[in-house]
Protein backbone atom coordinates (compact mmCIF):
# COMPACT_ATOMS: atom_id res chain seq x y z
CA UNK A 1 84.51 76.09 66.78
CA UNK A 2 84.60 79.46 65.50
CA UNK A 3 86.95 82.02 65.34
CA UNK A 4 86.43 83.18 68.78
CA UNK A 5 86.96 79.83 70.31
CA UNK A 6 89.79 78.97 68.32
CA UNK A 7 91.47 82.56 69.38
CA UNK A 8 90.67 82.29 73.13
CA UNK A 9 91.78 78.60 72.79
CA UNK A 10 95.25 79.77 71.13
CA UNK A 11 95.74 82.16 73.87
CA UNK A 12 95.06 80.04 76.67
CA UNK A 13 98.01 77.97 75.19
CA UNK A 14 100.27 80.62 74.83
CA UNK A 15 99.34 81.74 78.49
CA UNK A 16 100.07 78.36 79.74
CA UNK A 17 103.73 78.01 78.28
CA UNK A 18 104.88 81.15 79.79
CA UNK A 19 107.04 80.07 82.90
CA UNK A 20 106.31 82.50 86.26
CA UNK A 21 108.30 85.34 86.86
CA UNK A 22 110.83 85.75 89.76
CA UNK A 23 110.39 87.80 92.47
CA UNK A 24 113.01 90.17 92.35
CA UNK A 25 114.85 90.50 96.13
CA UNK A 26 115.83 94.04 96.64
CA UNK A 27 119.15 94.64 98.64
CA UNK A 28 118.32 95.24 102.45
CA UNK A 29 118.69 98.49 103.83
CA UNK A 30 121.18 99.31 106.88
CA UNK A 31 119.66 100.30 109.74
CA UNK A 32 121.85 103.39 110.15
CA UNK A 33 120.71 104.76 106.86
CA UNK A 34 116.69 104.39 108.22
CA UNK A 35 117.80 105.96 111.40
CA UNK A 36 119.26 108.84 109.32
CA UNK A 37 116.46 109.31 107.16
CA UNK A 38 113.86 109.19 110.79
CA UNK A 39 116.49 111.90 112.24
CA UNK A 40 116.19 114.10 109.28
CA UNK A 41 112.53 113.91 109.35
CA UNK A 42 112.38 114.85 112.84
CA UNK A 43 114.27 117.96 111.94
CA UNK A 44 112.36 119.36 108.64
CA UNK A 45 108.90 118.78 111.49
CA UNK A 46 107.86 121.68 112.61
CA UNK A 47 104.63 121.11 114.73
CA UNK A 48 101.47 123.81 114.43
CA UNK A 49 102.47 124.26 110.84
CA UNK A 50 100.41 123.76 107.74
CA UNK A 51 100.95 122.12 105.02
């Protein structure tokens, strides 16, 4: 082998022992704040006006 092989090799190893990370569950949102934030939307919108 040379030293390519015996690098790649190494790291394939290394790869292997690493356990999978956890997926991280973010806290659910209430439904009155997303009706709040829609609400506020609707208010900023001003239609015929560019951007």
């Amino acid at each position: 082998m040379d030293r390519f092989d015996h690098a790649f090799t190494a790291l394939g190893q290394r790869i292997n022992t690493l356990s999978m990370p956890e997926r991280v569950v973010s806290a659910p949102v209430p439904l009155s704040s997303l009706i709040d934030r829609v609400n506020a939307a609707k208010r900023l919108y001003r239609p015929g006006v560019r951007r």
